[in-house]
Structure formats: structure tokens, C-alpha cells
Protein backbone atom coordinates (compact mmCIF):
# COMPACT_ATOMS: atom_id res chain seq x y z
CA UNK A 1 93.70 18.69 84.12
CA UNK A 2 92.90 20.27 80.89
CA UNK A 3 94.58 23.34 81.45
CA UNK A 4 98.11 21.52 83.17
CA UNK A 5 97.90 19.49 79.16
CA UNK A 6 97.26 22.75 77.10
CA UNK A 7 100.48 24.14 79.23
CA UNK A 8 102.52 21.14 78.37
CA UNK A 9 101.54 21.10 74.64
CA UNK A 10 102.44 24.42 74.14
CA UNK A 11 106.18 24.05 76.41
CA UNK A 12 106.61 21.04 74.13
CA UNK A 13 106.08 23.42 71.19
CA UNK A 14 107.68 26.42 72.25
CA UNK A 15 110.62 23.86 73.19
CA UNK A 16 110.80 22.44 69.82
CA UNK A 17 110.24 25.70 67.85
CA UNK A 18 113.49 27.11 70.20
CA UNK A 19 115.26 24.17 68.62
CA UNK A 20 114.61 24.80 65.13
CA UNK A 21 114.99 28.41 65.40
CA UNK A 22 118.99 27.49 66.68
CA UNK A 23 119.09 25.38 63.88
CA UNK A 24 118.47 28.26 61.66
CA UNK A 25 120.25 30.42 63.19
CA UNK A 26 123.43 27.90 63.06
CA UNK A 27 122.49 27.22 59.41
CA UNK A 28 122.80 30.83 58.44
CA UNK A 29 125.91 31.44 60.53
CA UNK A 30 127.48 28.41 58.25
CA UNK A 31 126.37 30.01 54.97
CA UNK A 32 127.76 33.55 56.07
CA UNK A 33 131.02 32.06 57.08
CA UNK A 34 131.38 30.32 53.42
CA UNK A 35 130.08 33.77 51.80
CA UNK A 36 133.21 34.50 49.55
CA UNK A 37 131.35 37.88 49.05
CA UNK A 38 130.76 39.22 52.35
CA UNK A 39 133.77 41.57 53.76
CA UNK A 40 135.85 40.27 56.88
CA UNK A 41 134.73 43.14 59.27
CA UNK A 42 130.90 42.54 58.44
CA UNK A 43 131.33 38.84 58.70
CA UNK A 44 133.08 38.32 61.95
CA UNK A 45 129.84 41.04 62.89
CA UNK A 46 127.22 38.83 61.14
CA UNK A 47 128.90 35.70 63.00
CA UNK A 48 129.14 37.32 66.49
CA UNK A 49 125.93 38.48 66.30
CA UNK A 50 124.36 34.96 65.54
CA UNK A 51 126.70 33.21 68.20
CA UNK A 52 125.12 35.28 70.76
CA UNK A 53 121.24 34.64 69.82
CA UNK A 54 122.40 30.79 69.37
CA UNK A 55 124.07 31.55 73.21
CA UNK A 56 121.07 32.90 74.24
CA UNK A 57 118.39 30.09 73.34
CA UNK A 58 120.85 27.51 74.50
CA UNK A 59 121.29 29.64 77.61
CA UNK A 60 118.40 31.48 78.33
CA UNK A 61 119.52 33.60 81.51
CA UNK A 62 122.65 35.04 79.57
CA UNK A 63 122.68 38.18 78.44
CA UNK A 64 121.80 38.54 74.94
């Protein structure tokens, strides 16, 4: 029993550090968007890149 709760703590965790990490990750893809300093070519990069790691916690079996 103890172990089956330790398991479930930590996929709670893992869960709701997965969330907050997206969160970031969509928080930083927001401020590089706005960034009236930050080139076209290496912003539409900078935003690509971040929609695929938000893809890929949202969808973990896509590649990444």
C-alpha cells in the first residue's frame, strides 16, 4: 500500500510540475512574440521551437 501512495504522490507531482513547465514555456513564447527586439527569422525559430516542447508535454507520444 505504501509503495502504490509514494507512486501516486509523485504522478500527482510530476503531473503538476508538467503543467507549470507548459505554462512557462507558453509564458516565454508570449514575451518572445511581443520582443520588438528580436529579428523575424529568429523569432518565428524561438516560437516554433517552444510550440513543439508545449506539443510535446500536451502530447507526450509526438515527436518532439
Amino acid at each position: 500500500y505504501r509503495r502504490r501512495a509514494q507512486s501516486t504522490a509523485r504522478t500527482a507531482s510530476y503531473g503538476k510540475n508538467l503543467a507549470s513547465l507548459r505554462e512557462a514555456l507558453a509564458t516565454m513564447k508570449d514575451e518572445c512574440q511581443a520582443h520588438a527586439d528580436l529579428g523575424g527569422e529568429a523569432k518565428a525559430s524561438w516560437t516554433a521551437t517552444l510550440d513543439r516542447a508545449i506539443r510535446w508535454i500536451e502530447q507526450p507520444d509526438s515527436e518532439f
